[in-house]
N, C-alpha and C. Protein backbone atom coordinates (compact mmCIF):
# COMPACT_ATOMS: atom_id res chain seq x y z
N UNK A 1 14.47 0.97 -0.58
CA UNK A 1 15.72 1.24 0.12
C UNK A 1 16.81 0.21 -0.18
N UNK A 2 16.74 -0.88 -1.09
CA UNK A 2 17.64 -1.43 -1.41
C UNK A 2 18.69 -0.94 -1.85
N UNK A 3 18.86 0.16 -2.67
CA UNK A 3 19.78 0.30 -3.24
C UNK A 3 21.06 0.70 -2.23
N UNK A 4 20.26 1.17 -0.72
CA UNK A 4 21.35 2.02 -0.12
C UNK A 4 22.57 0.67 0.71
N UNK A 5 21.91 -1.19 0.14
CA UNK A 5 22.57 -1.85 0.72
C UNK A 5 22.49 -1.31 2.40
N UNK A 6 24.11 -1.28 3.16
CA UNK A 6 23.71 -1.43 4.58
C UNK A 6 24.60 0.01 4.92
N UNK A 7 24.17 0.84 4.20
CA UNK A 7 24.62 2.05 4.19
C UNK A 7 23.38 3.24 4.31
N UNK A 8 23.04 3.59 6.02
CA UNK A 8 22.10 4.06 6.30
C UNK A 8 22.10 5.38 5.75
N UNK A 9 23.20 6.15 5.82
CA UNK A 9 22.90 7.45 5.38
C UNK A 9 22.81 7.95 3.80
N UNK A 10 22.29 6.71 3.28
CA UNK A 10 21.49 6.62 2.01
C UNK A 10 20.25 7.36 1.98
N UNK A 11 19.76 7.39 3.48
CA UNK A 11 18.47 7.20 3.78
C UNK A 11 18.52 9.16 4.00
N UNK A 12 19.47 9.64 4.46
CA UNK A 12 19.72 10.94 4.08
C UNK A 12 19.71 11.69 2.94
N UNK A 13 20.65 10.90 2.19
CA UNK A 13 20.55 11.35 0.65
C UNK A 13 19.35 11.12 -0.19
N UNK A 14 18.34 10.19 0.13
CA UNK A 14 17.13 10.50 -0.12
C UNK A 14 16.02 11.30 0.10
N UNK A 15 16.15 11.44 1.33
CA UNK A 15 15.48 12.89 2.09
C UNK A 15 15.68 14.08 1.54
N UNK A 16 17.73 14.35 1.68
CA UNK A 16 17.87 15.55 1.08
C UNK A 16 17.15 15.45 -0.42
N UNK A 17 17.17 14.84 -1.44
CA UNK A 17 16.25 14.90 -2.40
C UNK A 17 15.56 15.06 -2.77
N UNK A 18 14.28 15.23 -1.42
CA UNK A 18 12.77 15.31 -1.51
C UNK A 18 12.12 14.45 -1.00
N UNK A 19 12.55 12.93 -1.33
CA UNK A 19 11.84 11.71 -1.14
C UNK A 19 11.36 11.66 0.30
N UNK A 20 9.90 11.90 0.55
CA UNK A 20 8.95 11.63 1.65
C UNK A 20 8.70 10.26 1.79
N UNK A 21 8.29 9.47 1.03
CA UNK A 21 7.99 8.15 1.15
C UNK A 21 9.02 6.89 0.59
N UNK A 22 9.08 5.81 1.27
CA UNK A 22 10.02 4.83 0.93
C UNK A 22 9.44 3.50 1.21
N UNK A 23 9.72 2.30 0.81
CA UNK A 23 9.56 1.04 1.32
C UNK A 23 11.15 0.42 1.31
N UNK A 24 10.90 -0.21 2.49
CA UNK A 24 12.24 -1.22 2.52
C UNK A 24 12.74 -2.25 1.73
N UNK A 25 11.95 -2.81 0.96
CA UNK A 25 12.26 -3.89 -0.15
C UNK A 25 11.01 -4.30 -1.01
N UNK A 26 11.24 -4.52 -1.62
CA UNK A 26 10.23 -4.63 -2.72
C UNK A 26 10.08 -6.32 -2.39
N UNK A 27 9.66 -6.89 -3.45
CA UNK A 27 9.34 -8.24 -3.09
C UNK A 27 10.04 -9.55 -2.72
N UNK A 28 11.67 -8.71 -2.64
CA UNK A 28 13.31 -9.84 -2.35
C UNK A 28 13.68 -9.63 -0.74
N UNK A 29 14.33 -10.22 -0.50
CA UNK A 29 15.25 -9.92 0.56
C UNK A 29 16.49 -8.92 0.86
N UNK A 30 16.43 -8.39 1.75
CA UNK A 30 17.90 -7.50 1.59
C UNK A 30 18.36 -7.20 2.76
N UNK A 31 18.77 -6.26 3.04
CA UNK A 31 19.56 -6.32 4.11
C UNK A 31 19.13 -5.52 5.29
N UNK A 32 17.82 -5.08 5.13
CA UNK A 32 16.66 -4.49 5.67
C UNK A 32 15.75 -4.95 5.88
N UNK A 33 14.87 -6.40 4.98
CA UNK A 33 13.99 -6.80 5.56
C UNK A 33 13.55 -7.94 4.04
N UNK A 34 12.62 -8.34 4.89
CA UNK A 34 12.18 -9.15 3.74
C UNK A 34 11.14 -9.19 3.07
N UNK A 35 10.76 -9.42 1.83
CA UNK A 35 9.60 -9.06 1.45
C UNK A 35 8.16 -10.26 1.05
N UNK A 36 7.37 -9.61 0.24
CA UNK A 36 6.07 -10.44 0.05
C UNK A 36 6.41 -11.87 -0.62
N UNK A 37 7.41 -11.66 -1.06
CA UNK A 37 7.71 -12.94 -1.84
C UNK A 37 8.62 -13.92 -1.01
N UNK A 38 9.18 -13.50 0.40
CA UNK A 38 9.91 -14.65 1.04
C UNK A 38 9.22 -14.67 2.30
N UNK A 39 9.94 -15.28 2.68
CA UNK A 39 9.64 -16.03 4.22
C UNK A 39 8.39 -14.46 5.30
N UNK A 40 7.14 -15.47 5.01
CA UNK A 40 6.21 -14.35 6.05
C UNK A 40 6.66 -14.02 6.93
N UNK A 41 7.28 -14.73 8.02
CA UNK A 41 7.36 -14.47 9.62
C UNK A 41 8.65 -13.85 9.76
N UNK A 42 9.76 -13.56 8.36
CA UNK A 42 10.91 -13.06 9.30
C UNK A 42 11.08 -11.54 9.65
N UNK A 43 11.41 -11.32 10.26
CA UNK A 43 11.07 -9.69 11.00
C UNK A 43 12.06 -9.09 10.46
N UNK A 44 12.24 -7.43 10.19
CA UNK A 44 13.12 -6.54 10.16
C UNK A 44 14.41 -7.16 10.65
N UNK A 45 15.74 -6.89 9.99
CA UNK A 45 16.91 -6.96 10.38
C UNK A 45 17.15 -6.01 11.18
N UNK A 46 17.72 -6.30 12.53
CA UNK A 46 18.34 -4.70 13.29
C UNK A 46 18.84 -3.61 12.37
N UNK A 47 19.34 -3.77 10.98
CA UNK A 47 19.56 -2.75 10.24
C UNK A 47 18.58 -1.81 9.59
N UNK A 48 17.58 -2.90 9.62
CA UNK A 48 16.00 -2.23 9.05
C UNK A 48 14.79 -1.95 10.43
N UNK A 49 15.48 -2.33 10.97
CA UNK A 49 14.55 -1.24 12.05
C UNK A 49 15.62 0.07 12.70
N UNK A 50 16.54 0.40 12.54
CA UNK A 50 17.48 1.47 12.66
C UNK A 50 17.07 2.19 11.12
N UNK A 51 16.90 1.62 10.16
CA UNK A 51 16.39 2.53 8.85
C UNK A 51 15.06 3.26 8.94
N UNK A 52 13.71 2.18 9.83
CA UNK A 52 12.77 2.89 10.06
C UNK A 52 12.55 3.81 10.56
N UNK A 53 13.57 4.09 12.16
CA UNK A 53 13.75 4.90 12.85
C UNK A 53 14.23 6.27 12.27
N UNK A 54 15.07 5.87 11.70
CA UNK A 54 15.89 6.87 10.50
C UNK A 54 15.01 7.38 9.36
N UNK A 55 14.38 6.78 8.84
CA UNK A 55 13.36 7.43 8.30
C UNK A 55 12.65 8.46 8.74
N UNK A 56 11.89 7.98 9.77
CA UNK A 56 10.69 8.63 10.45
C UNK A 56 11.38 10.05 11.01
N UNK A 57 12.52 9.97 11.35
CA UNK A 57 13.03 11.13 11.90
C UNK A 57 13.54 12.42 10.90
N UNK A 58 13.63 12.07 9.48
CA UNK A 58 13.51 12.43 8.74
C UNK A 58 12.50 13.03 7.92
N UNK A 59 11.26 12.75 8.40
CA UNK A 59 10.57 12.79 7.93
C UNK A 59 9.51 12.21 6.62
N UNK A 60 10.22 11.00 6.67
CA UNK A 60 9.75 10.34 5.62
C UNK A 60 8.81 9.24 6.04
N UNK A 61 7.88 8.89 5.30
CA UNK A 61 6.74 7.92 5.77
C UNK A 61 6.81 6.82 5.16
N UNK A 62 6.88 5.71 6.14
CA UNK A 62 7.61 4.28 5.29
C UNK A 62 6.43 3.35 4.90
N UNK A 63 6.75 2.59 3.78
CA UNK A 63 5.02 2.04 2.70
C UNK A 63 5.43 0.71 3.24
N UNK A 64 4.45 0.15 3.29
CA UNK A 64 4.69 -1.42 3.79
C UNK A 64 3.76 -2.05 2.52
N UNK A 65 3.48 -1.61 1.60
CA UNK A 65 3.19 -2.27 0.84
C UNK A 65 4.78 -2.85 -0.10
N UNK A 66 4.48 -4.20 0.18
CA UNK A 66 5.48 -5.48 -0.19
C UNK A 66 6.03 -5.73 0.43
N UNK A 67 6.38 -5.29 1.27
CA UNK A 67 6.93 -6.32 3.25
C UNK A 67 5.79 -7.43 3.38
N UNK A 68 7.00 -7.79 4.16
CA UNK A 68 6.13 -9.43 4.68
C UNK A 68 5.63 -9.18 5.81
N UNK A 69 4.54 -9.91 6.46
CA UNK A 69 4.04 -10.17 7.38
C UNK A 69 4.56 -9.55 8.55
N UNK A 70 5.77 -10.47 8.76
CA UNK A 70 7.11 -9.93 9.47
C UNK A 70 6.95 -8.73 10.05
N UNK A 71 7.83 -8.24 9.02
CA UNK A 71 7.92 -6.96 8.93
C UNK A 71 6.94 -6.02 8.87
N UNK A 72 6.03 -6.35 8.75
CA UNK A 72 4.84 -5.23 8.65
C UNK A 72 4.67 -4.84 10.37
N UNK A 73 4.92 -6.05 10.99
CA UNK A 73 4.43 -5.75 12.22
C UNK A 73 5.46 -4.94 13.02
N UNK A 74 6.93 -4.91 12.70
CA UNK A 74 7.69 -4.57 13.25
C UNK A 74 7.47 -3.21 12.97
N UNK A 75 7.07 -2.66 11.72
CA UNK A 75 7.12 -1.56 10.94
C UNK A 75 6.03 -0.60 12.25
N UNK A 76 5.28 -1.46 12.39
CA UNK A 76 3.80 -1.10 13.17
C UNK A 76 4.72 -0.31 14.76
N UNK A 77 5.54 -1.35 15.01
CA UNK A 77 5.43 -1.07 16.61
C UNK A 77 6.65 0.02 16.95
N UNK A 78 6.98 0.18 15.91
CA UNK A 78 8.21 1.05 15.72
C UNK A 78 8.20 2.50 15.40
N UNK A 79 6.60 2.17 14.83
CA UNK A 79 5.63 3.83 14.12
C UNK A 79 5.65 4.42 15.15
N UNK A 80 6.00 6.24 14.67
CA UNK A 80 5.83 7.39 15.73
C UNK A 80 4.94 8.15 15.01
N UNK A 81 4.06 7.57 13.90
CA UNK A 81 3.50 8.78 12.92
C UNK A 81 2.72 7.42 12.00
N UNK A 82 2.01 8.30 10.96
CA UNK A 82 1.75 7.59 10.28
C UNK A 82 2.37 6.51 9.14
N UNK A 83 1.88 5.29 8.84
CA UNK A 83 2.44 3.94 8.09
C UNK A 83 1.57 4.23 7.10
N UNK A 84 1.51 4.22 5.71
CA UNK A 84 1.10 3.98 4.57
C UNK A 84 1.66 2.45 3.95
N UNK A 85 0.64 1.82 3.05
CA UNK A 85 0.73 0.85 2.36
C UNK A 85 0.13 1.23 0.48
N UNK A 86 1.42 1.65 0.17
CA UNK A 86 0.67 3.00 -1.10
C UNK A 86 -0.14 1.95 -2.68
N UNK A 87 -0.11 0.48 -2.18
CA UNK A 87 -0.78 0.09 -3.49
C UNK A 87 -0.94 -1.49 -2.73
N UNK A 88 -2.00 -2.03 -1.93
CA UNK A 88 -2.83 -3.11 -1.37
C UNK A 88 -3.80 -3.04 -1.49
N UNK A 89 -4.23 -4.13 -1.34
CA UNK A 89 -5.94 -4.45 -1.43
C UNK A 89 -6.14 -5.57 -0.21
N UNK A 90 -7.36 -5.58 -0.05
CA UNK A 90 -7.52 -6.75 0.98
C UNK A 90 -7.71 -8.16 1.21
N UNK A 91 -7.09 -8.72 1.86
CA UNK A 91 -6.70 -10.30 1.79
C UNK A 91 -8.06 -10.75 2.26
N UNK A 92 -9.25 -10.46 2.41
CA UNK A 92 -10.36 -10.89 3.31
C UNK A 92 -10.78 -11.65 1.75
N UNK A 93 -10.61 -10.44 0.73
CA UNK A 93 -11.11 -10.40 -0.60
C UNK A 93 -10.24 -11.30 -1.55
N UNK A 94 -8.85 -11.24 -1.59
CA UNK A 94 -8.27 -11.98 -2.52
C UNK A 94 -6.99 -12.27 -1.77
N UNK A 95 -6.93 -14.01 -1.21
CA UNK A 95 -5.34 -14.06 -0.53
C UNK A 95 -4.45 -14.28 -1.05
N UNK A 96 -3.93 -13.19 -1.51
CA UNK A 96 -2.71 -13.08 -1.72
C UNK A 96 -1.45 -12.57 -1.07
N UNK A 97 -0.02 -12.90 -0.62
CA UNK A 97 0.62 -12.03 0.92
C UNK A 97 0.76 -11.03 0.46
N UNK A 98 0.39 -10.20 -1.12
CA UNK A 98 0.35 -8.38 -1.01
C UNK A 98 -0.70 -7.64 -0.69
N UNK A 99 -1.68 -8.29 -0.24
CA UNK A 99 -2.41 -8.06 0.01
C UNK A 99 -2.62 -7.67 1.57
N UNK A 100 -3.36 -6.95 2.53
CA UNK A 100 -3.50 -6.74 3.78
C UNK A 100 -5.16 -7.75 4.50
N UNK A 101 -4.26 -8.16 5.57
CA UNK A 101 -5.29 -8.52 6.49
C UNK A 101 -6.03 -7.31 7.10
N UNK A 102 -7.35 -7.75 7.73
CA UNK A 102 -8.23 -6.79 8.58
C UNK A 102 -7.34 -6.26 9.60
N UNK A 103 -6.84 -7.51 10.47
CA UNK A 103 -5.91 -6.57 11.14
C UNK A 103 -4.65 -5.62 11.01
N UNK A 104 -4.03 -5.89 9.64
CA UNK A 104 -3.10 -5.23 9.23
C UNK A 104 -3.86 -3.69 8.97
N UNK A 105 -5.34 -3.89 8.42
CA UNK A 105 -5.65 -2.85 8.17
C UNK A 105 -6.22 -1.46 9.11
N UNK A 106 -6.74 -2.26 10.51
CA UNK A 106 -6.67 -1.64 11.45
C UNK A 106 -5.74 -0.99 12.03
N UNK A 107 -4.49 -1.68 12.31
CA UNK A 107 -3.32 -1.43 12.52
C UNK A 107 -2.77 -0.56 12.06
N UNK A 108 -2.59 -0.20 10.37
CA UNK A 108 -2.56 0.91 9.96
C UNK A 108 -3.48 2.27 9.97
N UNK A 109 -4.59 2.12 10.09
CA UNK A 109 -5.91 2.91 10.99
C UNK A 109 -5.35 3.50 12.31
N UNK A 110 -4.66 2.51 13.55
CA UNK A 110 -4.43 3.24 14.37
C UNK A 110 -3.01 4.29 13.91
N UNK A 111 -2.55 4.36 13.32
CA UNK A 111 -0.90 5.14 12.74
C UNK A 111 -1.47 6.11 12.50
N UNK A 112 -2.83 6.21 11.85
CA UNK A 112 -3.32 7.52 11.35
C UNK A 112 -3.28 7.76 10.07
N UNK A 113 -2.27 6.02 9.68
CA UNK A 113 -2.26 5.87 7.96
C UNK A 113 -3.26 5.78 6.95
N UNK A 114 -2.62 5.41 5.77
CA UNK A 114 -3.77 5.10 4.15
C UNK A 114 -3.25 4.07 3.47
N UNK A 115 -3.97 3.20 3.18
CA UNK A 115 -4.12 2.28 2.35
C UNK A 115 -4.39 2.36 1.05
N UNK A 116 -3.66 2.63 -0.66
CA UNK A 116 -4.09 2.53 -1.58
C UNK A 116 -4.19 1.79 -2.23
N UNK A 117 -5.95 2.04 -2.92
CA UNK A 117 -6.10 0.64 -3.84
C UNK A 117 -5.33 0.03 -4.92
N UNK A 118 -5.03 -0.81 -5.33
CA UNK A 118 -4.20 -1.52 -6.36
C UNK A 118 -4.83 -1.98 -7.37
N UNK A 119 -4.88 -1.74 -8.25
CA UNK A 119 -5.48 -2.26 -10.00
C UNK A 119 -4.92 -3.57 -10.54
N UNK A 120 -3.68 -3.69 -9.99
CA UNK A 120 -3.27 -4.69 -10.36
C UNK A 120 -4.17 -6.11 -10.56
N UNK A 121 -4.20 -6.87 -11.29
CA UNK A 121 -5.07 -7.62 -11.71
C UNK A 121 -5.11 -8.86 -10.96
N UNK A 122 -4.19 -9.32 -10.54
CA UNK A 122 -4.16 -10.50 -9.66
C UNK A 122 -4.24 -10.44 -8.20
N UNK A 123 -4.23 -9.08 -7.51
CA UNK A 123 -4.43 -8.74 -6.28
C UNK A 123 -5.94 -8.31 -6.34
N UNK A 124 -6.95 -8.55 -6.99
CA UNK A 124 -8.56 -8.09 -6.51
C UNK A 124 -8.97 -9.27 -7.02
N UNK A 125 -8.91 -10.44 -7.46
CA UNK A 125 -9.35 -11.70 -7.18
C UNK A 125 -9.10 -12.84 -7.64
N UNK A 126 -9.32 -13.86 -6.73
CA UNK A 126 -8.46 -15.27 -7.71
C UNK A 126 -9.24 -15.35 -8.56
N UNK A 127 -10.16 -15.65 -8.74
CA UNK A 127 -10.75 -15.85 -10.14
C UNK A 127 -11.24 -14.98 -11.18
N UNK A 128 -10.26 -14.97 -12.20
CA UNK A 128 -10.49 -14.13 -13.25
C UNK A 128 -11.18 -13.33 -13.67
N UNK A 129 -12.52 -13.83 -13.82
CA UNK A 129 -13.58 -13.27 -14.37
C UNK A 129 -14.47 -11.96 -13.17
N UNK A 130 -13.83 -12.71 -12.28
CA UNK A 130 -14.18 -11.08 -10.75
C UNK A 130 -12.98 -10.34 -10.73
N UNK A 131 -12.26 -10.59 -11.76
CA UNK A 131 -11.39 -8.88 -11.76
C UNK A 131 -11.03 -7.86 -11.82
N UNK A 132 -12.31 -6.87 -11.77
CA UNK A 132 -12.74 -5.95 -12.05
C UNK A 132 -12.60 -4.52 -11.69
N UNK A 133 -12.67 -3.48 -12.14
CA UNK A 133 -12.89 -2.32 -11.53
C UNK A 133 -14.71 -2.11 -10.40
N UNK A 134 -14.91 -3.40 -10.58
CA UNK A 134 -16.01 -3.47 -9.97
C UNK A 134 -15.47 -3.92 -8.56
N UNK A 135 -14.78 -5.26 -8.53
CA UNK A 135 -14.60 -5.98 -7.18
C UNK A 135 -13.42 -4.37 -6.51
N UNK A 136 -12.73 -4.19 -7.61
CA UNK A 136 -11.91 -3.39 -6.60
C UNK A 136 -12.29 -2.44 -6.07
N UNK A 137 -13.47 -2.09 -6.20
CA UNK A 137 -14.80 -0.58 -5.72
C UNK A 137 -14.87 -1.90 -4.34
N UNK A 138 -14.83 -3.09 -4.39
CA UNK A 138 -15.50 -3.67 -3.07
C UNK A 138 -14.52 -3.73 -2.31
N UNK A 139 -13.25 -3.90 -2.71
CA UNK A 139 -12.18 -3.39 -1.94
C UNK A 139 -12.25 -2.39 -0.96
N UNK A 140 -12.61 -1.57 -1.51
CA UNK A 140 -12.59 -0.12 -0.79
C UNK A 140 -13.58 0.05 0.01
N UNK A 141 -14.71 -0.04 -0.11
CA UNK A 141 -16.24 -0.66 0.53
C UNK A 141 -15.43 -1.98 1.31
N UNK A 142 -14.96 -2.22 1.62
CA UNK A 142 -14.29 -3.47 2.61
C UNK A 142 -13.29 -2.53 3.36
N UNK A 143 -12.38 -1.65 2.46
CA UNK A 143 -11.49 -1.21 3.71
C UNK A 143 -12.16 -0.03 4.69
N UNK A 144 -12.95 0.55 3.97
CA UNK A 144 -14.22 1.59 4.74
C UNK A 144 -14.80 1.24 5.49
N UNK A 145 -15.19 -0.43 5.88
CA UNK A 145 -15.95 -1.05 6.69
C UNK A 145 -15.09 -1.05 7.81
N UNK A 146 -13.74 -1.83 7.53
CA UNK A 146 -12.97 -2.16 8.62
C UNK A 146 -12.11 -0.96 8.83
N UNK A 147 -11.69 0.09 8.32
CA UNK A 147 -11.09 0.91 9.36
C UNK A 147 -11.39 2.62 9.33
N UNK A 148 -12.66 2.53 8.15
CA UNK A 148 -13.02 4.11 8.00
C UNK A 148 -12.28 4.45 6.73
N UNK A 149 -13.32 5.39 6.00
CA UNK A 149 -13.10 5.84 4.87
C UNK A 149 -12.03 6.27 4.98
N UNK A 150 -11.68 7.48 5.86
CA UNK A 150 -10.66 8.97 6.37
C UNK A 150 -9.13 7.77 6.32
N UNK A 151 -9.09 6.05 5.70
CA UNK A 151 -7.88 5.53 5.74
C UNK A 151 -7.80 4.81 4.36
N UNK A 152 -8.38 5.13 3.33
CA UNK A 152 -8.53 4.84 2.26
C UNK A 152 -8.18 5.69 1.05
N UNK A 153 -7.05 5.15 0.15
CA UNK A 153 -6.66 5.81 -0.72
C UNK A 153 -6.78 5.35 -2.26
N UNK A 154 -5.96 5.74 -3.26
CA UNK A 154 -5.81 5.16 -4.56
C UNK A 154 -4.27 5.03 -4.65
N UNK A 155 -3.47 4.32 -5.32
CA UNK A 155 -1.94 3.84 -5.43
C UNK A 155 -2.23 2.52 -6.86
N UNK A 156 -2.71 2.82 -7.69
CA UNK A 156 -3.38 2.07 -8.59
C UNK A 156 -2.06 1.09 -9.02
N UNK A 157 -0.76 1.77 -9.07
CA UNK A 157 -0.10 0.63 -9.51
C UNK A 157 -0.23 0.24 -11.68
N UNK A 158 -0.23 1.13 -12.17
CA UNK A 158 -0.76 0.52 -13.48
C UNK A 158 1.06 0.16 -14.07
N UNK A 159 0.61 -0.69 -14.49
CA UNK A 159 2.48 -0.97 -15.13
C UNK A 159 1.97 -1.96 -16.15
N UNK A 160 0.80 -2.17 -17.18
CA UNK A 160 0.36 -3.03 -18.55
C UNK A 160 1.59 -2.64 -19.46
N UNK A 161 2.07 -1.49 -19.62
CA UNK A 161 3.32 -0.97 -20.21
C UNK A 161 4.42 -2.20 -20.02
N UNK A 162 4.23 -3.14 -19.00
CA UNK A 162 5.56 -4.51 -19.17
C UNK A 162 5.51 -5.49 -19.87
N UNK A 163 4.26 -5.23 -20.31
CA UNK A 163 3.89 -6.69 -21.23
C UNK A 163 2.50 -7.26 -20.92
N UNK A 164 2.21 -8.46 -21.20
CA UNK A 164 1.42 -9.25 -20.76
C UNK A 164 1.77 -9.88 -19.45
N UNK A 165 0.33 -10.37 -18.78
CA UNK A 165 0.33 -10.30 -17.54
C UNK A 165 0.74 -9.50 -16.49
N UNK A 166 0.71 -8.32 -16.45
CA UNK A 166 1.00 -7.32 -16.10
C UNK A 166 -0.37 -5.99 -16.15
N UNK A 167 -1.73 -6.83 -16.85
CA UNK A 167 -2.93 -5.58 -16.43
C UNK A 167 -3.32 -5.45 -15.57
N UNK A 168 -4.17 -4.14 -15.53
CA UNK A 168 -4.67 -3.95 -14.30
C UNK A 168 -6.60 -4.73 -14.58
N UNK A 169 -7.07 -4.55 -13.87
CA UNK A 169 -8.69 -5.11 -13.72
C UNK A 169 -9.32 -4.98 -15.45
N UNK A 170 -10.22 -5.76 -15.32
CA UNK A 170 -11.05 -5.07 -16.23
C UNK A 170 -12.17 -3.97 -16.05
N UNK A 171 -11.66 -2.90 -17.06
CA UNK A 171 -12.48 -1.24 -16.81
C UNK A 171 -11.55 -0.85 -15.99
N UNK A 172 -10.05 -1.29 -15.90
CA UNK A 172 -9.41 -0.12 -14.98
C UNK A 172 -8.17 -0.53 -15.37
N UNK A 173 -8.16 -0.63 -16.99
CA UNK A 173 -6.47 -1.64 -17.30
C UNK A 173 -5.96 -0.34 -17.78
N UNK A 174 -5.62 1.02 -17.60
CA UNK A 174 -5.02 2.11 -17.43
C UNK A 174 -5.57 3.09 -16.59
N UNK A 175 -4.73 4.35 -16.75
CA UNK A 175 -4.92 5.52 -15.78
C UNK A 175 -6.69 6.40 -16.07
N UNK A 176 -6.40 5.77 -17.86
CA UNK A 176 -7.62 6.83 -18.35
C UNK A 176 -8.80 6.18 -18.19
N UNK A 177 -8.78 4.97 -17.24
CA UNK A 177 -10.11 4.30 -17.05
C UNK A 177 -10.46 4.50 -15.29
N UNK A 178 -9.47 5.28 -15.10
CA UNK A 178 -9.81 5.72 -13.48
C UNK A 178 -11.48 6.14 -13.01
N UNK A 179 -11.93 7.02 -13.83
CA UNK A 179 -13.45 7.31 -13.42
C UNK A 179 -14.20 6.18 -13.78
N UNK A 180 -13.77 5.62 -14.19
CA UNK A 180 -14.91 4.19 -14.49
C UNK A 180 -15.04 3.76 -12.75
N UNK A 181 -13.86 3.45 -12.20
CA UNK A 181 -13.72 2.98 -10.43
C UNK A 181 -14.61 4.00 -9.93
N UNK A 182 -14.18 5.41 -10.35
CA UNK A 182 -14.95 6.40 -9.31
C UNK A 182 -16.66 5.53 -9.15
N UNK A 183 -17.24 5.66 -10.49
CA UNK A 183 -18.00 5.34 -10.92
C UNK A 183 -19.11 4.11 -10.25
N UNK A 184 -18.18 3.25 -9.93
CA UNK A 184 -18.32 1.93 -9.52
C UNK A 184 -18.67 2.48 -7.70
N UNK A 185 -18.03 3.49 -7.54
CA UNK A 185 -18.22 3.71 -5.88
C UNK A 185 -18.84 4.45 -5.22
N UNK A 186 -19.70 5.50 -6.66
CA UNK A 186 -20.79 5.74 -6.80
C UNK A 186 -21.96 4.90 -6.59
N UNK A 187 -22.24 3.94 -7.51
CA UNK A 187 -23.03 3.06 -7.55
C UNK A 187 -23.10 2.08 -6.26
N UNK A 188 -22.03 1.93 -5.37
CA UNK A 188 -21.70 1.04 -4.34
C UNK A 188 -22.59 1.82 -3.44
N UNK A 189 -23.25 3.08 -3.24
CA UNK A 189 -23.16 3.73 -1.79
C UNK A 189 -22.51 4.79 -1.58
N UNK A 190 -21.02 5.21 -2.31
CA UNK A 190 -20.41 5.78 -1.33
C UNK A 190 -20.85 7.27 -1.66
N UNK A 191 -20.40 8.34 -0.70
CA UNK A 191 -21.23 9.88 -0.99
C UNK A 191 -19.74 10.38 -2.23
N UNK A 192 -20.43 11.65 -2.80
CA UNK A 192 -19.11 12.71 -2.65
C UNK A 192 -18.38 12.51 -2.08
N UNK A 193 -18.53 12.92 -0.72
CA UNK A 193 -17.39 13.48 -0.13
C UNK A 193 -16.39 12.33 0.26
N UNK A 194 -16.73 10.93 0.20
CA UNK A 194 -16.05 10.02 0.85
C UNK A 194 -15.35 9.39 -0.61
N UNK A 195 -16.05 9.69 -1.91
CA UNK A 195 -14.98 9.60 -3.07
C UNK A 195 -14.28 10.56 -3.15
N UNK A 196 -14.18 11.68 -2.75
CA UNK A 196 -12.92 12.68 -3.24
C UNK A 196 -12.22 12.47 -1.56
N UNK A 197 -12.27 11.74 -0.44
CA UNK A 197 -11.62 11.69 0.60
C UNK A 197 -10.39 10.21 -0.31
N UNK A 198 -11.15 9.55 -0.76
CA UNK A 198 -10.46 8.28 -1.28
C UNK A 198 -9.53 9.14 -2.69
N UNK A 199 -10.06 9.93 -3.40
CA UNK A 199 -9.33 10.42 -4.43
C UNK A 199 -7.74 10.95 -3.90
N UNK A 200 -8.01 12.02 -3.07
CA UNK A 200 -6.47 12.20 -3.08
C UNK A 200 -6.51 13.08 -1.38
N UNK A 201 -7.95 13.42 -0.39
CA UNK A 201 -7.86 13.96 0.34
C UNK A 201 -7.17 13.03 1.90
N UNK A 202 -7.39 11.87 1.83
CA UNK A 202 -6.42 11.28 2.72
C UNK A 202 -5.39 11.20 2.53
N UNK A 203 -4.90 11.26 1.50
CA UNK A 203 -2.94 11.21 1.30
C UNK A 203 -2.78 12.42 1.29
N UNK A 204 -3.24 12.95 1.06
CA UNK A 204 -2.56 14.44 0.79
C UNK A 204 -2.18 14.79 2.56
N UNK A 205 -3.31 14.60 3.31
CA UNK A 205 -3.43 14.72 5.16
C UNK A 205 -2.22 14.33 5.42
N UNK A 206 -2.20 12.83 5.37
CA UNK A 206 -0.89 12.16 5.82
C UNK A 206 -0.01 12.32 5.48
N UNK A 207 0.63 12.83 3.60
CA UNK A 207 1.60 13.38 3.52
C UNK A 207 1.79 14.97 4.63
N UNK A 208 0.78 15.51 4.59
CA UNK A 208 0.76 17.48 4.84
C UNK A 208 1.75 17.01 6.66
């Protein structure tokens, strides 16, 4: 929503467009809120909680993946519907602030939201060599623990297309290595039905 600056009925002209889903800022500051990359604790600007509101009434479902702390919580108490976070992983597993706490992840559990996993390579673990399409199967097996499969998605995030430093895991550094993860969550435990709930049958809910 940056682009709309402090001009809410941006937030219209996105709707009329189609656009169901939005986040308020990516990893900067703006005039809506602040993100993963600044200050954790500062909360929504009154302009960005009048955008959330505005959203939601619209019908659009707002991603808190790359809000700060802050803001995540404001995002929370402000929800009339479901909150998505369309590409996190969990901070229990790798702390990083794009990452979600347990309670962030509950929190989004009670909204009725989804959490999708992220490939990104530096969000499933500090140390290198556990970067895997393996740890990120434990991701998910972590967010299943703490808030139920039925809130678990995919949002893989692949962008290796920018260059270096920019892959995703190893065995999941593109789109066409996706069943390798399935694969991995197979082997973890998980059934059928709770990999094709993670494939696309919880987002699809929360979008429907």
């Amino acid at each position: 929503m940056a682009a709309i600056g402090e001009d809410l009925t941006g937030i219209d002209r996105y709707a009329a467009f189609g656009a169901r889903i939005g986040m308020l800022t990516w990893n900067e500051t703006n005039a809506l809120a602040t993100g993963a990359g600044g200050d954790s604790y500062s909360p929504l600007t009154d302009l960005g909680r009048q955008a959330v509101v505005r959203m939601q009434n619209l019908g659009m479902v707002v991603d808190v993946s790359h809000l700060n702390d802050g803001g995540f919580w404001d995002v929370v108490d402000l929800a009339a519907g479901p909150v998505i976070a369309t590409h996190s992983n969990c901070r229990a597993l790798c702390g990083v602030p794009r990452n979600l706490t347990d309670d962030q992840l509950r929190a989004i559990r009670d909204t009725g939201g989804v959490v999708g996993l992220n490939a990104f390579h530096g969000f499933v673990h500090a140390e290198p060599r556990q970067q895997t399409a393996r740890t990120l199967a434990l991701h998910a097996v972590h967010m299943a623990e703490v808030m139920g499969v039925e809130h678990v998605g995919c949002g893989f995030d692949f962008c290796e297309f920018f260059g270096p430093g920019n892959e995703g895991a190893w065995g999941l550094e593109d789109c066409g290595e996706i069943p390798t993860f399935f694969r991995w969550l197979e082997k973890l435990g998980m059934t059928e039905r709770e990999r094709k709930l993670i494939a696309r049958e919880n987002l699809l809910r929360v979008l429907a």
